[in-house]
Protein backbone atom coordinates (compact mmCIF):
# COMPACT_ATOMS: atom_id res chain seq x y z
CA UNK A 1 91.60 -47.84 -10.24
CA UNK A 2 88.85 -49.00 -12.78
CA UNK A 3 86.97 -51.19 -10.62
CA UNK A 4 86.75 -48.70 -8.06
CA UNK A 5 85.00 -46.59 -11.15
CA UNK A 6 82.60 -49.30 -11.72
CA UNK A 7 84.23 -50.61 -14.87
CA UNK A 8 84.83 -54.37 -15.15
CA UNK A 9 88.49 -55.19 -16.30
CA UNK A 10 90.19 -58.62 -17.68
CA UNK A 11 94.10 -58.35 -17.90
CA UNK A 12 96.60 -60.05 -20.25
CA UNK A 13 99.67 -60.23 -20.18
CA UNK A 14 100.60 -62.40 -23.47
CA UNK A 15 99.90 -60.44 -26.82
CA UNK A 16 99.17 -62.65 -28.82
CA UNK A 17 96.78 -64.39 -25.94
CA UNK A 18 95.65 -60.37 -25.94
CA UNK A 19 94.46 -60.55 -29.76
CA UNK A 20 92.88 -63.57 -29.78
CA UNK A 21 90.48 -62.62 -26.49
CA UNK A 22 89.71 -59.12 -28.54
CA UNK A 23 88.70 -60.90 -31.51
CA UNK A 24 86.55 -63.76 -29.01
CA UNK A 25 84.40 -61.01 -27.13
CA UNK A 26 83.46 -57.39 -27.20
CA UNK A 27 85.06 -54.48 -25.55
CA UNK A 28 84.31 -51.15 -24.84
CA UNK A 29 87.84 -50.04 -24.86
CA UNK A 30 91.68 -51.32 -24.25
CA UNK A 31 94.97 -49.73 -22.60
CA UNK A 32 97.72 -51.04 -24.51
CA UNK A 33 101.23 -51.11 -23.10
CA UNK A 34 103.92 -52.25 -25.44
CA UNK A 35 107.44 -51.34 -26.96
CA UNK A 36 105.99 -49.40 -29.93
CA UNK A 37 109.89 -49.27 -30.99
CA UNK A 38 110.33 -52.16 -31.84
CA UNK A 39 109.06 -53.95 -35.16
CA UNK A 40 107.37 -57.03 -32.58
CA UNK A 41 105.39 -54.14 -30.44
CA UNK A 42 104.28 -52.54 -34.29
CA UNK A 43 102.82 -55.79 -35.38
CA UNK A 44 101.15 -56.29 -32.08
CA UNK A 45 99.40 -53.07 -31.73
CA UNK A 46 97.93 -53.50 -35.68
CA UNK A 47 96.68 -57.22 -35.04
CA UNK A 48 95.55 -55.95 -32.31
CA UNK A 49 93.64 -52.93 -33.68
CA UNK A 50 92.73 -55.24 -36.79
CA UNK A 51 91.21 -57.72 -34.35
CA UNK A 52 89.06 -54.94 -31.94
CA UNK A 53 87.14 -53.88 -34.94
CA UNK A 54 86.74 -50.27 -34.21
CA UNK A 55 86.88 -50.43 -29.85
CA UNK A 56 89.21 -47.57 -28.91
CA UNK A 57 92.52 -48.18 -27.65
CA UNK A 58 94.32 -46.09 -24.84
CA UNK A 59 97.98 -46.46 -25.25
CA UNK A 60 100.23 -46.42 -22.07
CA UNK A 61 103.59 -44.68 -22.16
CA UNK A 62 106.98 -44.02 -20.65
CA UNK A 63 107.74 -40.42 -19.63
CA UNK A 64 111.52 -41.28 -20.67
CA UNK A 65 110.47 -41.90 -23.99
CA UNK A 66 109.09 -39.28 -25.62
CA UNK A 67 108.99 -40.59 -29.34
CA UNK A 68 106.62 -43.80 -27.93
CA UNK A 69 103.30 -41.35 -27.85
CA UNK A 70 103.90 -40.69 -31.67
CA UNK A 71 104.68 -43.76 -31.87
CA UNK A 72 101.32 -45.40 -30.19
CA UNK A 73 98.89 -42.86 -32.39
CA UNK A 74 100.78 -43.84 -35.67
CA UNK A 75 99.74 -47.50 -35.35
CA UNK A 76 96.47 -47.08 -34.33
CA UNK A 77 96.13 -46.04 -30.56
CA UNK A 78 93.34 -43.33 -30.22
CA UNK A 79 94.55 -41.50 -27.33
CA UNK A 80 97.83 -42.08 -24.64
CA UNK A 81 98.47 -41.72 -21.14
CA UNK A 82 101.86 -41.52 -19.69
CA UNK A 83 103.02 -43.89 -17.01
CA UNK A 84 102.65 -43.01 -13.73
CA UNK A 85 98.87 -43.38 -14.09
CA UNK A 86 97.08 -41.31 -12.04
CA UNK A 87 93.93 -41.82 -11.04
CA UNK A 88 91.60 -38.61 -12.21
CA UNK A 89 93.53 -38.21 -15.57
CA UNK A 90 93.17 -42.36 -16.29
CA UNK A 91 89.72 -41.74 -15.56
CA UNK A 92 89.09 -38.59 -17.99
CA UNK A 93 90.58 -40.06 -20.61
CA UNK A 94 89.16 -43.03 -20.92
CA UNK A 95 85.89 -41.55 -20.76
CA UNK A 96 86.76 -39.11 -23.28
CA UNK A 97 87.81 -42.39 -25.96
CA UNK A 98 84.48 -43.83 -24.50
CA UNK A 99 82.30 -40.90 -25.50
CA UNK A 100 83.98 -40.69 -29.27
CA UNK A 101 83.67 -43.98 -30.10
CA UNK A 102 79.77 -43.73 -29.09
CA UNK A 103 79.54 -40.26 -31.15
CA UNK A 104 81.33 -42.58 -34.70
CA UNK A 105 79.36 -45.19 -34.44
CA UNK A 106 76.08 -42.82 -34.00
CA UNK A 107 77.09 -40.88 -36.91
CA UNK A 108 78.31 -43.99 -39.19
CA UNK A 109 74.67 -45.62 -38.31
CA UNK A 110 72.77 -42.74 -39.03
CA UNK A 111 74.75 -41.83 -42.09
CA UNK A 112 73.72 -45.60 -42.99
CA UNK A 113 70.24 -45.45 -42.48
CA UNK A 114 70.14 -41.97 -44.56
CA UNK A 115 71.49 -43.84 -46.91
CA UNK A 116 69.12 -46.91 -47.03
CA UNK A 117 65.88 -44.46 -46.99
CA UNK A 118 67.04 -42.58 -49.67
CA UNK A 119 67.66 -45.65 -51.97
CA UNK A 120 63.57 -46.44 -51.54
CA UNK A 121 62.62 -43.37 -53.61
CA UNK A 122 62.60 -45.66 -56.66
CA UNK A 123 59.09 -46.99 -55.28
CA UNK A 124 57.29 -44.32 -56.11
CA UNK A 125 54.58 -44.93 -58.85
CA UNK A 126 52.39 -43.70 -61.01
CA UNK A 127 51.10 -47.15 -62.15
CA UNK A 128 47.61 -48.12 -60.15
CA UNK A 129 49.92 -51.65 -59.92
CA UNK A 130 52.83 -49.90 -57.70
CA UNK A 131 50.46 -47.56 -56.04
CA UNK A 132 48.54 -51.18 -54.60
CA UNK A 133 52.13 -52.58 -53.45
CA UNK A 134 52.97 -48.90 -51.41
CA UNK A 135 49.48 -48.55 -49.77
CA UNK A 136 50.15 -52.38 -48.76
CA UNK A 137 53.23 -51.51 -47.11
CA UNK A 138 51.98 -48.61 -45.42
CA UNK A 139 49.41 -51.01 -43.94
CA UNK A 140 51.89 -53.96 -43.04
CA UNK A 141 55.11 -51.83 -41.59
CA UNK A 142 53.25 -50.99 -38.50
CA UNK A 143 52.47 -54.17 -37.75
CA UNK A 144 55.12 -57.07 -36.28
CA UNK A 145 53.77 -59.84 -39.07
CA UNK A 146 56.27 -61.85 -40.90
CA UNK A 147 55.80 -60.44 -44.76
CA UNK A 148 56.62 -62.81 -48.12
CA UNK A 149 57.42 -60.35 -50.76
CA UNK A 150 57.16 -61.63 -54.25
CA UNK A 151 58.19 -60.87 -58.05
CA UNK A 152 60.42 -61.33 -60.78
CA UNK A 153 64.02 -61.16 -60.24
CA UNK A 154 64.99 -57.62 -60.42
CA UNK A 155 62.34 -55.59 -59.60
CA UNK A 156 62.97 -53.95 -56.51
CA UNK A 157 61.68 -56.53 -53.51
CA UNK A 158 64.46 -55.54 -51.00
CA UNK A 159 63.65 -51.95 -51.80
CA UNK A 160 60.09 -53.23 -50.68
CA UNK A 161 61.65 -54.50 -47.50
CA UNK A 162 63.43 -51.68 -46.70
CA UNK A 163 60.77 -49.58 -47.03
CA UNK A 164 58.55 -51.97 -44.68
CA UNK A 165 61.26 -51.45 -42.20
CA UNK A 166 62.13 -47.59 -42.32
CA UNK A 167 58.21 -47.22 -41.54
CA UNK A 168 57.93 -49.29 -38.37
CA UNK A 169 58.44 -48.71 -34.94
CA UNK A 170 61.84 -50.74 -35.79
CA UNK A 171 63.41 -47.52 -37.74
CA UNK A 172 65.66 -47.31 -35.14
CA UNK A 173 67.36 -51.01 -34.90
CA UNK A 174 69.10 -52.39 -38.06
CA UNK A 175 68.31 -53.44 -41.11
CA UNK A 176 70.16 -56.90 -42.19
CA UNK A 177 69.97 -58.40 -45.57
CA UNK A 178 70.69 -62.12 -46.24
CA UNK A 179 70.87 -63.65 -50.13
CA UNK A 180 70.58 -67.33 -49.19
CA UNK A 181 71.14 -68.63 -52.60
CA UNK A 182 75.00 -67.12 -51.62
CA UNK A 183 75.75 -68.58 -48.92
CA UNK A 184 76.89 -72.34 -48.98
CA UNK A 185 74.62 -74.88 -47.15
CA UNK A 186 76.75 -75.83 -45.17
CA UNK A 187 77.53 -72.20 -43.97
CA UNK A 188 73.77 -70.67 -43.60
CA UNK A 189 73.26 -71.95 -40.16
CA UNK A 190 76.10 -70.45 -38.60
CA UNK A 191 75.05 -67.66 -40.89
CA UNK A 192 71.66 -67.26 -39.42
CA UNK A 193 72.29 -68.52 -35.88
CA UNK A 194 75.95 -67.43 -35.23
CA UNK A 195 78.37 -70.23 -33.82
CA UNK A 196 80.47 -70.88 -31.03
CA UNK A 197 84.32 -71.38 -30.97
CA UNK A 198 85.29 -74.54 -31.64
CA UNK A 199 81.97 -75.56 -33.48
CA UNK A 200 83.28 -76.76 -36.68
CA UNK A 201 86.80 -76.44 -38.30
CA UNK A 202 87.73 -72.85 -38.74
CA UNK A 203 85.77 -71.41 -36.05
CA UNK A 204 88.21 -70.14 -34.09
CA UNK A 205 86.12 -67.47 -32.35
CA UNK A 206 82.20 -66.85 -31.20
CA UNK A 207 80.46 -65.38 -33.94
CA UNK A 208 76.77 -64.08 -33.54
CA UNK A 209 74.89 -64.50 -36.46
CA UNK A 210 72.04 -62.30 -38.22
CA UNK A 211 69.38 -63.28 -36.20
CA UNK A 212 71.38 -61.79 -33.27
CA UNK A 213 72.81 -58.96 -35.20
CA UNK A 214 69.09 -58.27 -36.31
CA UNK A 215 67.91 -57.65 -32.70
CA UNK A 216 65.04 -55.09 -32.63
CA UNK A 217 65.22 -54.49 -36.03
CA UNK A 218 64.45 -56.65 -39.31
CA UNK A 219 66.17 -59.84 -41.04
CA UNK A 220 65.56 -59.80 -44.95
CA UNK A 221 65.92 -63.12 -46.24
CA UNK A 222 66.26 -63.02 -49.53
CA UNK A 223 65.57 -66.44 -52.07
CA UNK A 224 64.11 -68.11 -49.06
CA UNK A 225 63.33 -70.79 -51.99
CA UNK A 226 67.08 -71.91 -51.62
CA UNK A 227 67.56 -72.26 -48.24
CA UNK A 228 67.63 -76.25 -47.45
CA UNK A 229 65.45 -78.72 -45.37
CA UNK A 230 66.92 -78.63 -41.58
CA UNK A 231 67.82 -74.62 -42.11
CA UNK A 232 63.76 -74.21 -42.91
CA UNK A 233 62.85 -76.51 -39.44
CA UNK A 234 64.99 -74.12 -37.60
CA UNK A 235 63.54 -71.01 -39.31
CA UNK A 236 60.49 -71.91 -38.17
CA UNK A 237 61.62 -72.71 -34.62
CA UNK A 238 63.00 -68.89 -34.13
CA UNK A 239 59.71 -66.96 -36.02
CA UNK A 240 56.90 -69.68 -33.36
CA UNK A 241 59.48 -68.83 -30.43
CA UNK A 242 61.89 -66.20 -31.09
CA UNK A 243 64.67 -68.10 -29.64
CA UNK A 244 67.76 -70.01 -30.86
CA UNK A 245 70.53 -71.79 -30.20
CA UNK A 246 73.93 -70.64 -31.60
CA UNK A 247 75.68 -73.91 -34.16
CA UNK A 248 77.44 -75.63 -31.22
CA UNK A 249 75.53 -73.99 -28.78
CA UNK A 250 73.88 -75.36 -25.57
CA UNK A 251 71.84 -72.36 -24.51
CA UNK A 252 69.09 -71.01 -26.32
CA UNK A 253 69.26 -67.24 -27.46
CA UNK A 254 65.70 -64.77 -27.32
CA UNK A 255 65.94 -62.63 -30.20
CA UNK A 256 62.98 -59.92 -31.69
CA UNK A 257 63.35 -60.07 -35.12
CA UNK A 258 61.05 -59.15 -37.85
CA UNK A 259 61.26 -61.32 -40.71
CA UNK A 260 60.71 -60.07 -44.34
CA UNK A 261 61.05 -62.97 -46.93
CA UNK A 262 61.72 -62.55 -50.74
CA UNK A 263 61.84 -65.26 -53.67
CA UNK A 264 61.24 -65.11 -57.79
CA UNK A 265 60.51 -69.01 -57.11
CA UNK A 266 56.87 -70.67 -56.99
CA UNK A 267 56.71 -71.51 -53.35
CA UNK A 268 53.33 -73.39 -53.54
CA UNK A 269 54.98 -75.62 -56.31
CA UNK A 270 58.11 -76.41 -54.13
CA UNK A 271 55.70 -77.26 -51.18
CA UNK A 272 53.76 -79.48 -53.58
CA UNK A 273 57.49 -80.93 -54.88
CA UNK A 274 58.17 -81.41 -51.00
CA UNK A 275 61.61 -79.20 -51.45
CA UNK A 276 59.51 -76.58 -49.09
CA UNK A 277 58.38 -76.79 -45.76
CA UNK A 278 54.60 -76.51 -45.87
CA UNK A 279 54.51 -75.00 -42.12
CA UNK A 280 57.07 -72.60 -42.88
CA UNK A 281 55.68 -71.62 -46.17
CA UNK A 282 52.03 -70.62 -44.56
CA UNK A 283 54.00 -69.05 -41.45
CA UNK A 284 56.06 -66.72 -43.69
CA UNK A 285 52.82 -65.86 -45.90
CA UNK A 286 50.85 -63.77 -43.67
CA UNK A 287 51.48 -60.68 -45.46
CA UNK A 288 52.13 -61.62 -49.21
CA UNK A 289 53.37 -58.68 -51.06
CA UNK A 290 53.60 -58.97 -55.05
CA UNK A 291 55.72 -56.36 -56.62
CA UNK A 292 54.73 -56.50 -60.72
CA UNK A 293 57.48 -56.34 -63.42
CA UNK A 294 58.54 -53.42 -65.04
CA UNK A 295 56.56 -54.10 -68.15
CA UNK A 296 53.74 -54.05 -66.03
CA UNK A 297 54.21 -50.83 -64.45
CA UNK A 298 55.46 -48.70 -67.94
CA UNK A 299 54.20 -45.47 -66.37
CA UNK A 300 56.67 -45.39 -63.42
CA UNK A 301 59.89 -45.49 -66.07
CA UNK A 302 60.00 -42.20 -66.36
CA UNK A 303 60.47 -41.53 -62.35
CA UNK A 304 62.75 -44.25 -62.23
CA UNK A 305 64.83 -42.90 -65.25
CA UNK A 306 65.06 -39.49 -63.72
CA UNK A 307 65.78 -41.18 -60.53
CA UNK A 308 68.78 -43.19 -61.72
CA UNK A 309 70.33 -39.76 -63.29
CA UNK A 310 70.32 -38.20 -60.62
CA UNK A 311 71.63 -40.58 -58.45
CA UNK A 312 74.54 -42.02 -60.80
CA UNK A 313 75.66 -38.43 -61.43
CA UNK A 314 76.25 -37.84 -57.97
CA UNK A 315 77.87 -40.80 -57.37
CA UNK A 316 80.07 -40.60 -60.62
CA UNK A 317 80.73 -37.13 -60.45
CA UNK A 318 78.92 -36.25 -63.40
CA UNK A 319 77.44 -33.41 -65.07
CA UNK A 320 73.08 -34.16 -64.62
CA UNK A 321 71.58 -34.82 -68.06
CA UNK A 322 68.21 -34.51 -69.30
CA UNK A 323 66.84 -37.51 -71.52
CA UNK A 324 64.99 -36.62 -74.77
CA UNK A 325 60.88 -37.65 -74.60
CA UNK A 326 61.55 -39.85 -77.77
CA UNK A 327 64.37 -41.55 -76.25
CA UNK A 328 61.90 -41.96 -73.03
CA UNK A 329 58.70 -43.06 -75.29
CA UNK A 330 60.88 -45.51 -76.55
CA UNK A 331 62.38 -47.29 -72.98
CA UNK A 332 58.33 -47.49 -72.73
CA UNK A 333 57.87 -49.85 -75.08
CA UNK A 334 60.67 -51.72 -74.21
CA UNK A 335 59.53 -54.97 -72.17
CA UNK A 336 62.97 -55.14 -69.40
CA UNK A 337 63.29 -58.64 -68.85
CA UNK A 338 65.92 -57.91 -66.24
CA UNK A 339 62.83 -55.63 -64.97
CA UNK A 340 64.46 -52.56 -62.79
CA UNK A 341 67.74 -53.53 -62.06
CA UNK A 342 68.70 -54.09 -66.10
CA UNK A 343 67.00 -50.15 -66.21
CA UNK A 344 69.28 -48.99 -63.93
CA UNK A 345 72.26 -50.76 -65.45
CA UNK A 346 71.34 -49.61 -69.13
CA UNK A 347 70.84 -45.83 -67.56
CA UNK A 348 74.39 -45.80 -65.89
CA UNK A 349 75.99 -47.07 -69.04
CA UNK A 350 74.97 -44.40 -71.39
CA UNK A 351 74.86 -41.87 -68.59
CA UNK A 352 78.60 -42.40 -68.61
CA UNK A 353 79.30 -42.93 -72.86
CA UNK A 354 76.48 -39.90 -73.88
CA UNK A 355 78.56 -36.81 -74.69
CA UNK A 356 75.43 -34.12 -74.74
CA UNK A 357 73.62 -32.70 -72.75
CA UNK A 358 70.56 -34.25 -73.91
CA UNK A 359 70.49 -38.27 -73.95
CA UNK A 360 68.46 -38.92 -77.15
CA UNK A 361 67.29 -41.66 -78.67
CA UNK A 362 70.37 -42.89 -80.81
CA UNK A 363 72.34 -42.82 -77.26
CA UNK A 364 69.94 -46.29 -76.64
CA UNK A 365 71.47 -50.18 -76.96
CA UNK A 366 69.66 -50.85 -80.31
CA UNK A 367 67.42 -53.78 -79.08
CA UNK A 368 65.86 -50.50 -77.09
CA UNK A 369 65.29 -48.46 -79.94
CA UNK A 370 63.79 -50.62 -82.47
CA UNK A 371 61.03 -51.58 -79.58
CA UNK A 372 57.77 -51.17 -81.43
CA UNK A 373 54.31 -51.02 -79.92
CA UNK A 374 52.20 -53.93 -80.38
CA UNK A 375 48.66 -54.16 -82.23
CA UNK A 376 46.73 -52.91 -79.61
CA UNK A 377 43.93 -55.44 -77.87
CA UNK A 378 39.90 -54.47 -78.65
CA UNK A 379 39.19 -56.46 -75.64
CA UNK A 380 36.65 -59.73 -75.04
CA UNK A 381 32.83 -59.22 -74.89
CA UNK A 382 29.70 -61.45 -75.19
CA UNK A 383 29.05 -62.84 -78.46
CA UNK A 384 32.50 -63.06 -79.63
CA UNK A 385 33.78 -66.63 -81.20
CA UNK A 386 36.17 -68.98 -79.22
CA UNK A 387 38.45 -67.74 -82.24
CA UNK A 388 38.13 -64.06 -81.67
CA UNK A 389 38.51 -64.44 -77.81
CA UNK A 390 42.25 -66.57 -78.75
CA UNK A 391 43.17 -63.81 -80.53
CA UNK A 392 42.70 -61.32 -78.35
CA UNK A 393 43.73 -63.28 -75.45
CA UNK A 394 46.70 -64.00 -77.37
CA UNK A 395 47.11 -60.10 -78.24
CA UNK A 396 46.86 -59.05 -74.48
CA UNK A 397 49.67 -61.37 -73.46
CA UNK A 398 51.47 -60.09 -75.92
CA UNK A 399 51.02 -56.55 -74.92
CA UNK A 400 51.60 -57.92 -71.45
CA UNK A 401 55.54 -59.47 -72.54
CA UNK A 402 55.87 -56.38 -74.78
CA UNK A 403 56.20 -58.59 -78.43
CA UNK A 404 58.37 -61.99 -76.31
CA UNK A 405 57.17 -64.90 -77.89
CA UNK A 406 58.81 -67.08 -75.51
CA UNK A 407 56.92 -65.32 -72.19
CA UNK A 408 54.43 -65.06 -73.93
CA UNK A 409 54.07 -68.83 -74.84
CA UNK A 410 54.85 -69.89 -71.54
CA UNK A 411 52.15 -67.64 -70.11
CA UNK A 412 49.92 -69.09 -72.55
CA UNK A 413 50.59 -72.63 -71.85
CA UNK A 414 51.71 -73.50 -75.27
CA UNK A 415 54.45 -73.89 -77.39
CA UNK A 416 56.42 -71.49 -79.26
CA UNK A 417 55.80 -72.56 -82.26
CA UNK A 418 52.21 -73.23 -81.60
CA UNK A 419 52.13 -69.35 -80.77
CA UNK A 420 53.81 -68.47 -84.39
CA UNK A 421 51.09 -70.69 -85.99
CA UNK A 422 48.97 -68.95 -84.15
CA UNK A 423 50.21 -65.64 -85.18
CA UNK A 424 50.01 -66.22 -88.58
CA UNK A 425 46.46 -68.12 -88.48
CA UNK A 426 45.31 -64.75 -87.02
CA UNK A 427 47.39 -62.23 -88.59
CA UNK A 428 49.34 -60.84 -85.91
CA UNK A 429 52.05 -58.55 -86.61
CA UNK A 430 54.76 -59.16 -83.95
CA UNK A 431 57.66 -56.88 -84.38
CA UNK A 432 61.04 -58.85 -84.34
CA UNK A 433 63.78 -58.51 -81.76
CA UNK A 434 66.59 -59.93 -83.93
CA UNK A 435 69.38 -57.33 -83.74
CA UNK A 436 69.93 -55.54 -86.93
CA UNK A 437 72.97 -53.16 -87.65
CA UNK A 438 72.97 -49.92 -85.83
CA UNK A 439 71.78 -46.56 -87.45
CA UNK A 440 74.43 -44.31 -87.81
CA UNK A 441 74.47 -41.32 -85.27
CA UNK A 442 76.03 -37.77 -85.01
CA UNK A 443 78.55 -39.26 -82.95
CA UNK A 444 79.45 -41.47 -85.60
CA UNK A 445 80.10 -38.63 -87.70
């Protein structure tokens, strides 16, 4: 009756050969006939609904048994069809289970992709430094290049990605992240390439990887500094060709995938150590996007503070609070090591232990609120000694690091205790970050 519809059908009459040939390819639906009554026919309807992964399953019944219908939508089945099958209703109702499973997994993707646009809001800037990076990707996401984005860890480069990605042509196709500093070596090929069964121990089905998955859309690979020696050769196989073969493979794969790369590492001093493909390196710099640190970019805190309460009080069910402008002034001057990510973190925490309305300044961790600005900088002009220029070279770096004496020393290229020679020689105040006990508060009281 289906292939005279046009549908193409495989039949099984072993279960547990059933399950395994869900789980090996994809379906657009199943009719299911078992003894639902039994514990055996339970347990083979769930592995088999566990295994399909969200295809929709048409149960088939017996008209003498009117509890098995129940029966089939309790474990799982989304719609039955009582034996005798005829023709027009087999027809209808399959179509029907067709049509719904299209309409969920339209919805789920869209409500995923709301989801993921409205999480880029956090680039919005008011620093000239941010404002650079989001005119940059305005220029790049129409294009198809392959784009290195760059920074500290923390500070928002899959946001940067995602953003790239939501303003292409590629809006439509998916969006797959990749951390390959998580995955083990020994995994990140089938990871990136997908396998065949039987390719290694433990692959017991075909599994397409995220170059596959990625089709149409774009593959963030995230600390691309991490990924090893033969993974990099066949990275740079699939961005010159745009094919692939699957790990255990014999056919090679066409894929259109746009590739947005991401690392807090010094590529040019891993090619130079030989740990990084040179080739690869200048193929995945065409577009090199630098996001700056937080302490680079102090005028976008506030944005990103209101941001983050707003968008943890939704998700925590929580009243929205306001945050005082000292208690604001003063996440300024802090320098956020952990750059946007420790911001959001610190935001969520006393968003959750502040008991006002009003998050003020004694609501901060302490290292927060004894921040103090920094001498400020006069600048370097002609005339000025080798002497004065140190010092105010040594005052901008400072500023820079917001009072660290360790960045600052390494950006300097000296020691730390050369720098607190220095300091003194010059007579340059440096407030210290040593935690001190905490100043009582109302809620103290």
């Amino acid at each position: 009756m289906l292939e005279d519809a046009g549908y193409t059908v495989r039949t099984e009459s072993d279960p547990a050969a059933a399950v395994r040939l869900a789980a090996e390819h994809r379906y657009d639906a199943v009719l299911f006939h078992t003894d639902l009554q039994s514990a055996r026919g339970a347990d083979r309807m769930r592995s088999l609904k566990l295994a399909l992964a969200g295809t929709p399953v048409l149960a088939l019944c017996s008209p003498s048994d009117p509890i098995r219908p129940s029966n089939a939508l309790r474990h799982g089945a989304d719609d039955y069809l009582m034996l005798p099958l005829d023709r027009h209703e087999l027809r209808t109702r399959l179509r029907r289970i067709l049509e719904m499973a299209e309409l969920d997994s339209r919805v789920a993707y869209f409500q995923d992709q709301v989801s993921k646009r409205t999480s880029t809001q956090t680039l919005k800037a008011q620093s000239q430094s941010m404002q650079n990076v989001l005119e940059r990707i305005d220029r790049v996401a129409p294009m198809r290049s392959t784009v290195l984005v760059v920074g500290e860890s923390g500070v928002g480069k899959e946001l940067v990605a995602r953003s790239i990605h939501f303003k292409s042509t590629r809006t439509r196709a998916p969006f797959i992240p990749l951390n390959c500093a998580a995955i083990p070596p020994n995994l990140i090929e089938s990871e990136l390439f997908g396998h065949e069964r039987g390719a290694f121990t433990g692959a017991h089905v075909r599994a397409r990887g995220k170059f596959e998955i990625a089709h149409g859309g774009s593959l963030f690979l995230d600390e691309i500094g991490e990924l090893g020696s033969e993974s990099q050769a066949k990275l740079l196989r699939v961005l010159d060709e745009r094919e692939f073969m699957r790990v255990g493979g014999d056919r090679s794969v066409r894929v259109d995938v746009r590739v947005i790369a991401a690392t807090n590492a010094d590529l040019e001093t891993l090619v130079r150590d030989r740990s990084f493909r040179e080739d690869l390196y200048y193929r995945l710099k065409v577009v090199t996007i630098r996001v700056p640190p937080l302490r680079e970019r102090r005028p976008d805190i506030p944005h990103l503070v209101e941001t983050f309460l707003s968008e943890l009080s939704r998700a925590n069910a929580i009243a929205l609070k306001r945050i005082s402008p000292e208690a604001l002034q003063a996440m300024q001057r802090h320098t956020w090591p952990g750059n946007v990510r420790e911001l959001k973190n610190m935001v969520e925490s006393i968003l959750v232990s502040s008991r006002t309305e009003i998050i003020e300044i004694d609501d901060l961790p302490q290292e927060i609120r004894e921040t103090r600005s920094l001498p400020r900088s006069g600048g370097i002009a002609a005339g000025m000694t080798l002497a004065e220029m140190e010092r105010e070279l040594i005052l901008r770096t400072l500023e820079q690091t917001g009072g660290n004496r360790t960045h600052s020393a390494t950006l300097l290229g000296i020691g730390v205790r050369t720098l607190q020679r220095k300091l003194h020689t010059y007579g340059i105040d440096v407030p210290s970050t040593r935690r001190r006990p905490r100043r009582s508060s109302r809620h103290d009281k």
